[in-house]
N, C-alpha and C. Protein backbone atom coordinates (compact mmCIF):
# COMPACT_ATOMS: atom_id res chain seq x y z
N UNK A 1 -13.37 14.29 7.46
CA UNK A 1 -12.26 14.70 6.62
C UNK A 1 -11.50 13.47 6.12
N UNK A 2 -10.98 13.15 4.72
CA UNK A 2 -10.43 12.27 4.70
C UNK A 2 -9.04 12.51 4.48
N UNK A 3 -8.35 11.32 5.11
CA UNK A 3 -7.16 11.26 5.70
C UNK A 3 -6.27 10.81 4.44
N UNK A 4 -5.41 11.70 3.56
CA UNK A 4 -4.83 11.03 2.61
C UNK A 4 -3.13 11.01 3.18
N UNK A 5 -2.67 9.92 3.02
CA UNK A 5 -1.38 9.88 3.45
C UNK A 5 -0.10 10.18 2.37
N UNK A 6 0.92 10.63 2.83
CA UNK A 6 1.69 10.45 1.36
C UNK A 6 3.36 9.64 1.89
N UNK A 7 3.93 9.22 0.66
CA UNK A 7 4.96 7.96 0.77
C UNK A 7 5.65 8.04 2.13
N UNK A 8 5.94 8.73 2.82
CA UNK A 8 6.85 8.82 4.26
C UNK A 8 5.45 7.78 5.07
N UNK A 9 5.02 8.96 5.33
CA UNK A 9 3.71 8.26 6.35
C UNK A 9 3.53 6.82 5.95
N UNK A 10 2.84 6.31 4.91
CA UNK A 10 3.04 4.63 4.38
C UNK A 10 3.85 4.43 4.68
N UNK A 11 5.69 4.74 4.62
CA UNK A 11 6.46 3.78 5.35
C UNK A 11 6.09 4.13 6.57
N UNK A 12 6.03 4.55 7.60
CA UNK A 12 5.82 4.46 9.09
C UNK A 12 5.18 3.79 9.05
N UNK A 13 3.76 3.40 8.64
CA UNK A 13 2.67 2.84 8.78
C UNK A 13 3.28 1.08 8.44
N UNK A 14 4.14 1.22 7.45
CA UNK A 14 4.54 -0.26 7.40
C UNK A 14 5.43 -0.83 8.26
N UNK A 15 6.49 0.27 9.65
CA UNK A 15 7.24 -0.40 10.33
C UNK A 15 6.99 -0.73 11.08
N UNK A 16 5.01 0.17 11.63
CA UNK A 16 4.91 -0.01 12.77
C UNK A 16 3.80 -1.57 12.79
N UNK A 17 3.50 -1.74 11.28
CA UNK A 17 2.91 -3.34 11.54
C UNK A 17 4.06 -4.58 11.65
N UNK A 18 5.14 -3.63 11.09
CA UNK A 18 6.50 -4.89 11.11
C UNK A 18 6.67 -4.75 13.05
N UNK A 19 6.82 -3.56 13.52
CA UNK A 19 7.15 -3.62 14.96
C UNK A 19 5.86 -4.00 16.25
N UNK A 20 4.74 -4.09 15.32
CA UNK A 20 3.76 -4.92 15.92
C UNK A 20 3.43 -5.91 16.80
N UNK A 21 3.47 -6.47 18.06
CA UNK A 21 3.54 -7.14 18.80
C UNK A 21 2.10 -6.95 19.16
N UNK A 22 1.99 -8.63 20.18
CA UNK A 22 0.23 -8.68 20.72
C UNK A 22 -0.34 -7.38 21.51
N UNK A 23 0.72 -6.64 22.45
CA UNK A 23 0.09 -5.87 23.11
C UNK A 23 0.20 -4.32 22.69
N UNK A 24 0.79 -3.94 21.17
CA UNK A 24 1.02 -2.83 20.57
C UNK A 24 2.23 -2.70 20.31
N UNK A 25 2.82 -1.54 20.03
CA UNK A 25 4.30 -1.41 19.60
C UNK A 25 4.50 -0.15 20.09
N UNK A 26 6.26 -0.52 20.07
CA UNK A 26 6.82 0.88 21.07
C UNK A 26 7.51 1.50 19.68
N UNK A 27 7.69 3.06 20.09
CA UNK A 27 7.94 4.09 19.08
C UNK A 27 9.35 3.71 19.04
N UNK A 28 10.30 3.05 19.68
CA UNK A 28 11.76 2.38 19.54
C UNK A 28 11.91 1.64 18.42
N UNK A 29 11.06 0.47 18.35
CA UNK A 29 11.15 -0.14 17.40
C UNK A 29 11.13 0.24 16.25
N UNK A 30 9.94 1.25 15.91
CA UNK A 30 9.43 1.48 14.97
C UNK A 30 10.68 2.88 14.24
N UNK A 31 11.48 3.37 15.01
CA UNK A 31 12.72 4.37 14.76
C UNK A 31 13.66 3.47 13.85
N UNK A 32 14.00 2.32 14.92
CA UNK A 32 15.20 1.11 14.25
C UNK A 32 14.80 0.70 13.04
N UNK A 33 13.31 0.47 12.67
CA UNK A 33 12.84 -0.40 11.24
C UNK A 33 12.90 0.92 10.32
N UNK A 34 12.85 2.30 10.76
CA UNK A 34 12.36 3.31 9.39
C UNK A 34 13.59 3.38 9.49
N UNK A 35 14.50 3.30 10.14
CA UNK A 35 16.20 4.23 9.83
C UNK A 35 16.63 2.68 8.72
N UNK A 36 16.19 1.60 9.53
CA UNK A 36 17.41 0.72 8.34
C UNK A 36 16.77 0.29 7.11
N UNK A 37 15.57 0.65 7.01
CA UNK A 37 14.72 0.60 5.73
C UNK A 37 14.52 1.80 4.28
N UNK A 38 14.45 2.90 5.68
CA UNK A 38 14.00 4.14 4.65
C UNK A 38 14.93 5.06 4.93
N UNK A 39 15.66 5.01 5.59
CA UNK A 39 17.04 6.38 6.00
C UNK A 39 16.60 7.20 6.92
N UNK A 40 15.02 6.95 7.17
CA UNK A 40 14.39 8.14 8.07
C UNK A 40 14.67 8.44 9.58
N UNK A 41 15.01 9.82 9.79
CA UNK A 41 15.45 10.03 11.26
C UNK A 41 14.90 9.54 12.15
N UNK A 42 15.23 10.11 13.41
CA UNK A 42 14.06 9.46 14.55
C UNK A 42 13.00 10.67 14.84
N UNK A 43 13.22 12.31 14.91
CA UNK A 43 12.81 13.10 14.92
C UNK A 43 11.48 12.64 13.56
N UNK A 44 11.91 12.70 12.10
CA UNK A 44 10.86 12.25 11.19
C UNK A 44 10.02 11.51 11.94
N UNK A 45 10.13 10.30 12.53
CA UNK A 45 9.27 9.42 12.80
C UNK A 45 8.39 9.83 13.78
N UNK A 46 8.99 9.93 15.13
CA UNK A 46 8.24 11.24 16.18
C UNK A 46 7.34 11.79 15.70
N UNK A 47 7.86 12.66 14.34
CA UNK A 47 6.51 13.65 13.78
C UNK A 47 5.68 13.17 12.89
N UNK A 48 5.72 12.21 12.29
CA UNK A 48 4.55 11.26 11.49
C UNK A 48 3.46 10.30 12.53
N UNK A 49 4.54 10.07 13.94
CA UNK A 49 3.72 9.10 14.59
C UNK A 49 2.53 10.36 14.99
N UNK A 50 3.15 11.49 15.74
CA UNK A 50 2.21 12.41 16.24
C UNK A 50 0.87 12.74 15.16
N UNK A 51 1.38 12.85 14.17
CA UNK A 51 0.27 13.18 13.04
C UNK A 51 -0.66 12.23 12.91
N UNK A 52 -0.09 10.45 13.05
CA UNK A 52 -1.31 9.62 12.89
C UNK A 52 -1.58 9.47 14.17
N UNK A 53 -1.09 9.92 15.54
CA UNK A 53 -2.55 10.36 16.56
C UNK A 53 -3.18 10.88 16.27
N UNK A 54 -3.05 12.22 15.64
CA UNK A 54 -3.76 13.30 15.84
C UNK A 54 -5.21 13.17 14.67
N UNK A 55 -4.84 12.20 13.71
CA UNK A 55 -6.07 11.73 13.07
C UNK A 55 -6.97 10.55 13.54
N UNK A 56 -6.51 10.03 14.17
CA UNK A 56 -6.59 8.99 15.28
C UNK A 56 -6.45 7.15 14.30
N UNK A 57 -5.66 7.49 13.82
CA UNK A 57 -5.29 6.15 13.08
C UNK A 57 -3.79 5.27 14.11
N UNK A 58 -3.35 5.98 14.79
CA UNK A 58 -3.02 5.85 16.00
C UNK A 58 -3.29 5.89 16.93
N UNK A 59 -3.61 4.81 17.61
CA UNK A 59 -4.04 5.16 19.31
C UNK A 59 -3.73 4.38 20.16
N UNK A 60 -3.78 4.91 21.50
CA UNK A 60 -3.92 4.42 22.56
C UNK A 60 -4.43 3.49 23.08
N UNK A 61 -4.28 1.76 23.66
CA UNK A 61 -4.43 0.87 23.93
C UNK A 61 -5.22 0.65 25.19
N UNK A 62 -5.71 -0.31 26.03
CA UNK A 62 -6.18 0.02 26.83
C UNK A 62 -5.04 -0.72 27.94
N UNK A 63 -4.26 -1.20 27.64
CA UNK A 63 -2.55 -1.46 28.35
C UNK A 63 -1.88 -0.05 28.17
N UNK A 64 -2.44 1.10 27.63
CA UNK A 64 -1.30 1.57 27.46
C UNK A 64 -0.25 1.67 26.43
N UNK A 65 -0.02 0.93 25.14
CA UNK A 65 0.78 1.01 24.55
C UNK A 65 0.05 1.39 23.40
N UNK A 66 1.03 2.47 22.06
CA UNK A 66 0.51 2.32 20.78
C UNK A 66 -0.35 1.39 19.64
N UNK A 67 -1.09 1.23 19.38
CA UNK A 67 -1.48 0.65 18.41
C UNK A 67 -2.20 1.27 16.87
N UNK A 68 -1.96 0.29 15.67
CA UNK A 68 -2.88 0.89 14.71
C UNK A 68 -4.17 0.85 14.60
N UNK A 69 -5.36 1.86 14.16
CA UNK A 69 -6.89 1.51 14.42
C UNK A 69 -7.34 0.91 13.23
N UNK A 70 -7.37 -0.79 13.20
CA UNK A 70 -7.67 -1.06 11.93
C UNK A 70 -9.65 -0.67 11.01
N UNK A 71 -10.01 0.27 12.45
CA UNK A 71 -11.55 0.98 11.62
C UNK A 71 -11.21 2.34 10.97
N UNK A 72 -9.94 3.19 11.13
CA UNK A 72 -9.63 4.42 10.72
C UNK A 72 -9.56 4.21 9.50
N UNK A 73 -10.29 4.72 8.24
CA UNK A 73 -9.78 4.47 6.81
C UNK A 73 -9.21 5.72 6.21
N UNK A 74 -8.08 5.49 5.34
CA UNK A 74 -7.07 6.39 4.81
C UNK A 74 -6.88 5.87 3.44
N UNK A 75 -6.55 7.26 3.10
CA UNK A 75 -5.64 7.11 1.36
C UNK A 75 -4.72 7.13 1.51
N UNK A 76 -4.04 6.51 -0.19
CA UNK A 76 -3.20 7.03 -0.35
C UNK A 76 -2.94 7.49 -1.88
N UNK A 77 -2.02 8.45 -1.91
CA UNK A 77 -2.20 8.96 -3.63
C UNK A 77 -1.18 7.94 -4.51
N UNK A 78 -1.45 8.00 -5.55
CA UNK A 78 -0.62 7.17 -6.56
C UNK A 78 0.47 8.41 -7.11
N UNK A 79 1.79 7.93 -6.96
CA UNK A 79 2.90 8.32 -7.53
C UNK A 79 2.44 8.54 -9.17
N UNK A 80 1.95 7.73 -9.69
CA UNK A 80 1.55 6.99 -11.48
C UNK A 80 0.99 8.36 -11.86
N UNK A 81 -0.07 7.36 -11.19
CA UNK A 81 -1.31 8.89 -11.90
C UNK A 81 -2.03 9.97 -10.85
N UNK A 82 -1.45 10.15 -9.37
CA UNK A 82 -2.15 11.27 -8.75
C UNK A 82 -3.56 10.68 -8.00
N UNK A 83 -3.97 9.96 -8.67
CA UNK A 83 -5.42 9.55 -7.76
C UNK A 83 -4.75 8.94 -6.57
N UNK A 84 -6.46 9.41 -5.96
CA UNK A 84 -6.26 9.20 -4.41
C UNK A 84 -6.99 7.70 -4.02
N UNK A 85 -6.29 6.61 -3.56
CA UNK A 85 -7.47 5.38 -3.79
C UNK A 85 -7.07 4.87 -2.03
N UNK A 86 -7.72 4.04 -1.61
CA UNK A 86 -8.25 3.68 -0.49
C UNK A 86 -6.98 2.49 -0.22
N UNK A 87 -6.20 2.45 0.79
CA UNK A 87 -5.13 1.49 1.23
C UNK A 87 -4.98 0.08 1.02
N UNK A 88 -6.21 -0.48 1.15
CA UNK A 88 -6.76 -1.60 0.57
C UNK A 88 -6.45 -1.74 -1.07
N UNK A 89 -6.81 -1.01 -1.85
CA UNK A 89 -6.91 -1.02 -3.16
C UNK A 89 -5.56 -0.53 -3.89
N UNK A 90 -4.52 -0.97 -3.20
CA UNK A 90 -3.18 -0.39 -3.54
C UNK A 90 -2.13 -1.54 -3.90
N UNK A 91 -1.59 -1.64 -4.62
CA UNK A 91 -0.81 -2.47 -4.88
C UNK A 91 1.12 -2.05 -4.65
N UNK A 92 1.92 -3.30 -3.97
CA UNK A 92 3.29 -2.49 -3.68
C UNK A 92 3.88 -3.41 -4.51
N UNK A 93 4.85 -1.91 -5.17
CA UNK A 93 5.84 -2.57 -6.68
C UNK A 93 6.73 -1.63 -6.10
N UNK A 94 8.04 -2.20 -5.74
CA UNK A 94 9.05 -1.80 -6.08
C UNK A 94 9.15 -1.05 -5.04
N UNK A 95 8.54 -1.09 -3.82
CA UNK A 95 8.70 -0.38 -3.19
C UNK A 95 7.78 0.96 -3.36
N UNK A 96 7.20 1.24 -4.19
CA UNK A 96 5.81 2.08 -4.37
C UNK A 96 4.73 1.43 -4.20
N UNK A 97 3.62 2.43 -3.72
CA UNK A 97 2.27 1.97 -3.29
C UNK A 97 1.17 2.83 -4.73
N UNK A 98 1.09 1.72 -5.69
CA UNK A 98 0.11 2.50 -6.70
C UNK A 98 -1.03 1.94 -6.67
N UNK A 99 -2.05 2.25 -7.71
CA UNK A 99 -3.16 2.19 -7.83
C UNK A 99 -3.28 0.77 -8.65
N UNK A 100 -4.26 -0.11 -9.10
CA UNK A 100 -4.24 -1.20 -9.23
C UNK A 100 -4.34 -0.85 -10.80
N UNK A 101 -5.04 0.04 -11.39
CA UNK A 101 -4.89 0.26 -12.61
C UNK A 101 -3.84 0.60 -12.98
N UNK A 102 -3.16 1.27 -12.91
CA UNK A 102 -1.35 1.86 -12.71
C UNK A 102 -0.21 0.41 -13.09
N UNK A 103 -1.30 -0.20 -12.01
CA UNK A 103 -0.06 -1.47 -11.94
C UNK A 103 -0.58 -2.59 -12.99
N UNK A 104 -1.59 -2.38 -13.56
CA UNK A 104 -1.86 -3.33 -14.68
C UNK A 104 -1.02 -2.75 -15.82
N UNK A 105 -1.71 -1.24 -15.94
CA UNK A 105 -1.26 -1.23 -17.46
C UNK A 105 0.59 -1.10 -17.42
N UNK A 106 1.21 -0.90 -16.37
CA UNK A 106 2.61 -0.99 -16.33
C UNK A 106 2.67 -2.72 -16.74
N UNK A 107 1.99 -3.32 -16.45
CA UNK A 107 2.43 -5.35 -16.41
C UNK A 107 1.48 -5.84 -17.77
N UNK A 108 0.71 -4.90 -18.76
CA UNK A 108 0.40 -5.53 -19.58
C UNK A 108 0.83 -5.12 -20.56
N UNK A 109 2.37 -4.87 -20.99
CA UNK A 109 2.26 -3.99 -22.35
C UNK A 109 2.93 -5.10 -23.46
N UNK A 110 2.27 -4.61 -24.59
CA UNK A 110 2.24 -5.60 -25.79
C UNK A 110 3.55 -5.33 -26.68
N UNK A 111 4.65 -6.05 -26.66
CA UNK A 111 5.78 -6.26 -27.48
C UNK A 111 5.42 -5.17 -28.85
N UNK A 112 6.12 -4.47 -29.70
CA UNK A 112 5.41 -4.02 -30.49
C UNK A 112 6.48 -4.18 -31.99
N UNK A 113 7.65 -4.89 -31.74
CA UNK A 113 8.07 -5.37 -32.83
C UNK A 113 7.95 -6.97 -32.00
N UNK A 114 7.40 -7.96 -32.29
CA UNK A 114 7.53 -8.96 -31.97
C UNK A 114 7.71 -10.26 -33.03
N UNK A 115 8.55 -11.12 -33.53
CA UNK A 115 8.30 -11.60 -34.66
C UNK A 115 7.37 -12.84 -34.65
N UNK A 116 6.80 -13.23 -33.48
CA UNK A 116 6.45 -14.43 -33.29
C UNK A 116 4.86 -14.31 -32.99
N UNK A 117 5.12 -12.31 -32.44
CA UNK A 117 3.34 -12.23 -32.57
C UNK A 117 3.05 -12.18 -34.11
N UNK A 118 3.78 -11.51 -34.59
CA UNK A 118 3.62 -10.93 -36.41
C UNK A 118 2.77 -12.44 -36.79
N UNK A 119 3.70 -13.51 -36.46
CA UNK A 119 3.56 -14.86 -37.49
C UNK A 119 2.20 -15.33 -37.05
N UNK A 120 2.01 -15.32 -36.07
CA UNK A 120 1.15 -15.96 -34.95
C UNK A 120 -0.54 -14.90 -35.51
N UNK A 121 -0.21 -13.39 -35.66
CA UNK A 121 -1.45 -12.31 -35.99
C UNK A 121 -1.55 -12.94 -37.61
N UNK A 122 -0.63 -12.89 -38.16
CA UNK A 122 -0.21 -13.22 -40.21
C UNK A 122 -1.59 -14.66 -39.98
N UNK A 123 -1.29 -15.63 -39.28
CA UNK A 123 -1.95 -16.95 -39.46
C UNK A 123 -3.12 -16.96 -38.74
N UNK A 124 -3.47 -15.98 -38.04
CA UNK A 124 -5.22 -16.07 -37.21
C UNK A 124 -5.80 -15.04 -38.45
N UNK A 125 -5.31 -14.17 -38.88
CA UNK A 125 -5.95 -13.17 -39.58
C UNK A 125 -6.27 -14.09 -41.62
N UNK A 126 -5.40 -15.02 -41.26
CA UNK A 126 -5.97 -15.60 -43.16
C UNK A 126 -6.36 -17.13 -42.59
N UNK A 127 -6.71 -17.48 -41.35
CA UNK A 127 -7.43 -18.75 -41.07
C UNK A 127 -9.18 -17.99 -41.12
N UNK A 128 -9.22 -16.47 -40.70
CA UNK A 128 -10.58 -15.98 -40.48
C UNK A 128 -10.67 -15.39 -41.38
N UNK A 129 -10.20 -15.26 -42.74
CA UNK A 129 -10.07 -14.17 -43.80
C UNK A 129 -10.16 -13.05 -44.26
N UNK A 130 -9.49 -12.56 -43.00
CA UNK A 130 -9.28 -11.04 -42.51
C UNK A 130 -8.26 -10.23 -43.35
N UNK A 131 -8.75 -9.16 -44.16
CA UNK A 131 -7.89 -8.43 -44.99
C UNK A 131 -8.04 -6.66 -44.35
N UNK A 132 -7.22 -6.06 -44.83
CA UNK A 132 -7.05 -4.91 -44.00
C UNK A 132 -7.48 -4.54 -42.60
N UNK A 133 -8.61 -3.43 -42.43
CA UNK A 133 -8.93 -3.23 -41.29
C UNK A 133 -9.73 -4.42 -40.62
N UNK A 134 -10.15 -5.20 -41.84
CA UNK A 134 -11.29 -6.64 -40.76
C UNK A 134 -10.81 -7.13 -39.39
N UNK A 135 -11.59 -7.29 -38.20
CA UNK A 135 -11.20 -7.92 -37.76
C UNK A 135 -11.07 -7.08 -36.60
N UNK A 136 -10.33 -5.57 -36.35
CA UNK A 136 -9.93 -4.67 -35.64
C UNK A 136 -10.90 -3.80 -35.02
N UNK A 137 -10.78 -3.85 -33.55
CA UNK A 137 -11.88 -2.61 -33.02
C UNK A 137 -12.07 -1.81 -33.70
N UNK A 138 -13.22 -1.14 -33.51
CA UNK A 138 -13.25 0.63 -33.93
C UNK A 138 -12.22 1.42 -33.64
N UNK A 139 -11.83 1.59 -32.42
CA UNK A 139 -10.78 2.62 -31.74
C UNK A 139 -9.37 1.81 -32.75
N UNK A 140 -8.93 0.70 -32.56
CA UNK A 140 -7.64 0.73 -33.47
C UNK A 140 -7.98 0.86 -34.99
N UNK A 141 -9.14 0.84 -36.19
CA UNK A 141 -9.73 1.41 -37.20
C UNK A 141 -9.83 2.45 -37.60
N UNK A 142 -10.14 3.68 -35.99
CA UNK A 142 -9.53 4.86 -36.06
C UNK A 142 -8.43 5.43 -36.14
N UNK A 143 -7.78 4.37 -35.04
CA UNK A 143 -6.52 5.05 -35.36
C UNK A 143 -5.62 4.42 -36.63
N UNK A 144 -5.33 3.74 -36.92
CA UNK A 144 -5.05 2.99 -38.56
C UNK A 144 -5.42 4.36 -39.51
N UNK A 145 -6.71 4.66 -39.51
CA UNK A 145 -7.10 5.75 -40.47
C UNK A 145 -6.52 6.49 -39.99
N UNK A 146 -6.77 7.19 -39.20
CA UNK A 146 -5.22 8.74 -38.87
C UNK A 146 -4.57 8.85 -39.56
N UNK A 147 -3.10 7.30 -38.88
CA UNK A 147 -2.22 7.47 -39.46
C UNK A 147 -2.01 7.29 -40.57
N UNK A 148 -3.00 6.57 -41.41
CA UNK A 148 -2.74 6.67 -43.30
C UNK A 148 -3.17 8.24 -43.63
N UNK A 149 -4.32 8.70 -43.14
CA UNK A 149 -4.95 9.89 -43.33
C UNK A 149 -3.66 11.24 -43.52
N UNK A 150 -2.75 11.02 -42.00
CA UNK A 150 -1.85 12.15 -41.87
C UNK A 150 -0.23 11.75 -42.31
N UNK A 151 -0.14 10.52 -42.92
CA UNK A 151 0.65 10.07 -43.35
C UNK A 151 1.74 9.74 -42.13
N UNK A 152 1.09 9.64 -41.05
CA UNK A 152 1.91 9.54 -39.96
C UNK A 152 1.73 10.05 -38.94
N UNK A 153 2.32 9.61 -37.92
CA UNK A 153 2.10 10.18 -36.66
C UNK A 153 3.02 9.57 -34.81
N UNK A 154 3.17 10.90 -34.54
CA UNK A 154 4.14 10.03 -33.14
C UNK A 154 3.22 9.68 -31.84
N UNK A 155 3.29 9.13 -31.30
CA UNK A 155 2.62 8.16 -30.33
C UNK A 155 1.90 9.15 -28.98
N UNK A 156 2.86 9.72 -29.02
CA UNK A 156 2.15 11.09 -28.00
C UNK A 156 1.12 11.72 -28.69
N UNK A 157 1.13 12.15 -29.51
CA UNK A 157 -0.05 12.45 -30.77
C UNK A 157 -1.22 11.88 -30.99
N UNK A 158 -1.26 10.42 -30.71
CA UNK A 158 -2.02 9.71 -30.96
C UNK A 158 -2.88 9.34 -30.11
N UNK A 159 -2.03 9.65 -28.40
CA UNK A 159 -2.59 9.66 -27.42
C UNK A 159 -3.35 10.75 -27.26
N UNK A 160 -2.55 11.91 -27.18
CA UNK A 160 -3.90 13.11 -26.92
C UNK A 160 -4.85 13.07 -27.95
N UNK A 161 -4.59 12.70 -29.00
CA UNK A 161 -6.04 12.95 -30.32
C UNK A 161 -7.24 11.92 -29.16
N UNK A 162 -6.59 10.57 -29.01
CA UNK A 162 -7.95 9.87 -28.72
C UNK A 162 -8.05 9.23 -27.34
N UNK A 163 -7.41 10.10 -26.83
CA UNK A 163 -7.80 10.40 -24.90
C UNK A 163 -7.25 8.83 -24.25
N UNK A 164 -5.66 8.61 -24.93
CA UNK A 164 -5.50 7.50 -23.87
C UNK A 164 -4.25 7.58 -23.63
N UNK A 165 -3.90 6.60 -22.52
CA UNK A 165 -2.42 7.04 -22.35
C UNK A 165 -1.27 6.43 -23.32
N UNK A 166 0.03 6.81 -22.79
CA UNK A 166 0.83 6.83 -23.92
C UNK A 166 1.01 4.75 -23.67
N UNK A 167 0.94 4.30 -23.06
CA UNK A 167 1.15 2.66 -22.42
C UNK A 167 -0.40 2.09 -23.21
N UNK A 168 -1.72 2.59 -23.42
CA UNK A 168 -2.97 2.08 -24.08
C UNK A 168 -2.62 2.21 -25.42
N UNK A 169 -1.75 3.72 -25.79
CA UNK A 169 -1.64 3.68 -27.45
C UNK A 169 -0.89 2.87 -27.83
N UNK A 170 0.52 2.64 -27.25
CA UNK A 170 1.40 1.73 -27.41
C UNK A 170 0.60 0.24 -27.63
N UNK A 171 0.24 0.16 -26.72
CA UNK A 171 -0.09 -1.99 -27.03
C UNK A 171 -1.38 -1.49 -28.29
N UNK A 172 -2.09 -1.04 -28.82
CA UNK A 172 -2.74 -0.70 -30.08
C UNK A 172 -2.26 -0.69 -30.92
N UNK A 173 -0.77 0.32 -31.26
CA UNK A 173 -0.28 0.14 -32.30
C UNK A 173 0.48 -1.04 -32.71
N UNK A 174 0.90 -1.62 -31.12
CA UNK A 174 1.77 -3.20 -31.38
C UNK A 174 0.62 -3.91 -32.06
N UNK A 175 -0.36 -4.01 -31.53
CA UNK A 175 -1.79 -4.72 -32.54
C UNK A 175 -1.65 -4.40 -33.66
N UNK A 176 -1.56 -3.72 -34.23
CA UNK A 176 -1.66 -2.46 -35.60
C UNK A 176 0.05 -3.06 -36.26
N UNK A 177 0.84 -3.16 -35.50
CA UNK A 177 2.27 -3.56 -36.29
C UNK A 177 2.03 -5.23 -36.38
N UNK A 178 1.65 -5.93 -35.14
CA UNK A 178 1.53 -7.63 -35.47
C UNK A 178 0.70 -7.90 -36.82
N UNK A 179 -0.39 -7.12 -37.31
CA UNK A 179 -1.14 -7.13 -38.34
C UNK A 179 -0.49 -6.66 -39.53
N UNK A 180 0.70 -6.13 -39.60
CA UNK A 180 1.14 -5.55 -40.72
C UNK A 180 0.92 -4.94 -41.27
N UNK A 181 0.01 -3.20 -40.73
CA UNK A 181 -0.15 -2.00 -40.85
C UNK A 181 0.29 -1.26 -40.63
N UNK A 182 1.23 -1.20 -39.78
CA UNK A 182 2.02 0.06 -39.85
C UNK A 182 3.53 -0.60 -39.18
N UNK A 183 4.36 0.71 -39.00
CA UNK A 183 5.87 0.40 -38.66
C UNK A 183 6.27 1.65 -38.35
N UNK A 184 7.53 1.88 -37.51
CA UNK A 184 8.13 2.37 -37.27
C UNK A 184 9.11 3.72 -38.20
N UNK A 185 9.14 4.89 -38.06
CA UNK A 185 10.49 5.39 -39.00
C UNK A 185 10.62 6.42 -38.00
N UNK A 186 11.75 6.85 -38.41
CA UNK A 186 12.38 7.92 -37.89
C UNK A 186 12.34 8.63 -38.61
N UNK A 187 11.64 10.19 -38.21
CA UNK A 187 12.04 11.63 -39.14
C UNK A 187 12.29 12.76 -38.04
N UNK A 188 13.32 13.05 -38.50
CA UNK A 188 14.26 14.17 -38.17
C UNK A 188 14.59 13.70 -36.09
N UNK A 189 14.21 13.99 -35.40
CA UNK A 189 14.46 13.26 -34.05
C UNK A 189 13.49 12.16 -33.23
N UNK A 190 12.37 12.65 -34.49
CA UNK A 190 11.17 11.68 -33.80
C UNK A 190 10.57 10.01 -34.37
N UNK A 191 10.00 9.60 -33.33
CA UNK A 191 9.80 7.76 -34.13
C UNK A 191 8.39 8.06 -34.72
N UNK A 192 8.25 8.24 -35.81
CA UNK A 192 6.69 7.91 -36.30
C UNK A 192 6.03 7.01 -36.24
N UNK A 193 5.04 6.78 -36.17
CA UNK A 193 4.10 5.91 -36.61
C UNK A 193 3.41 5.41 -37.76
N UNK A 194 3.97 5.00 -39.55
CA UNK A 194 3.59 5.58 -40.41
C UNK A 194 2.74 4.05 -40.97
N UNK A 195 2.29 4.12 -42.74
CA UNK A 195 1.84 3.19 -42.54
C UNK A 195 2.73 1.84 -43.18
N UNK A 196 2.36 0.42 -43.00
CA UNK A 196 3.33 -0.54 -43.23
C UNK A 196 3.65 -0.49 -44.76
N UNK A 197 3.18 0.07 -45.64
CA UNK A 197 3.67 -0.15 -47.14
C UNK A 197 4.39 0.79 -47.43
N UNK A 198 4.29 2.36 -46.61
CA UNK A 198 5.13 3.67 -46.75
C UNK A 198 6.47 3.27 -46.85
């Protein structure tokens, strides 16, 4: 059965490597680190420790004292996006434990009025003598055509048409605005996406 944990349990699991000592750790310690860290009772902790016995990611020492089983493997789910990924493969931001993809596309997103990319895209695109779509993936070609096609379009829109998230459409269209194809407007409460000569 696999063992997926969710955010409480990860903190226990992190006080009891902070309350970690050579010969295991006592459930005392590990009360004092979740109360002044996470607010969590002592009763909470009691019942999370019991639970990771009972999967055996907790156990019994041969002194006698608690320890973690570093062969027991566990998940944990991503807050982000719901997947369930392996403890190892988790990255901690902010005090959340996400998925490593999660935590890229949160740390790679592309400025999308930027004036220095504009100048910087303006002078790679007429050193290679790149005029309209030249130059541009397929997927941002598609989407370019859309939005001239539908005379516009809002970013959520653009995501469900071509199956990506709203953080993948975003740094595309910043591509798509550094090139000087499209821009920004506002109609009626929403930001369009329309095209740069509209």
């Amino acid at each position: 059965m696999k063992l997926v944990l969710d955010e409480e349990e990860i903190w226990i699991i992190e006080c009891i490597k902070k309350a970690h000592v050579d010969c295991g750790f006592h459930i005392r310690d590990v009360i004092k680190k979740a109360k002044a860290e996470y607010g969590l009772c002592r009763s909470t902790v009691y019942e999370i420790v019991s639970y990771l016995e009972f999967h055996g990611l907790v156990k019994t020492n041969k002194s006698g004292n608690r320890e973690l089983d570093p062969d027991v493997l566990y998940f944990v789910m991503c807050p982000a996006c719901g997947k369930e990924i392996q403890e190892n493969e988790s990255v901690k931001e902010n005090g959340r434990i996400i998925c490593e993809d999660c935590y890229l596309e949160e740390h790679q997103k592309i400025k999308f009025a930027d004036p220095m990319a504009v100048r910087s895209m303006k002078l790679f695109r007429k050193q290679h003598g790149f005029k309209g779509t030249e130059g541009l993936t397929e997927l941002q070609k598609e989407i370019y055509n859309f939005i001239l096609e539908d005379g516009g379009a809002t970013p959520e829109k653009l995501s469900k048409l071509f199956g990506l998230t709203l953080q993948e459409t975003m740094n595309q269209l910043a591509i798509l605005r550094h090139c000087e194809l499209v821009k920004e407007r506002k109609l009626g409460d929403e930001m369009y996406i329309v095209s740069f000569d509209s």
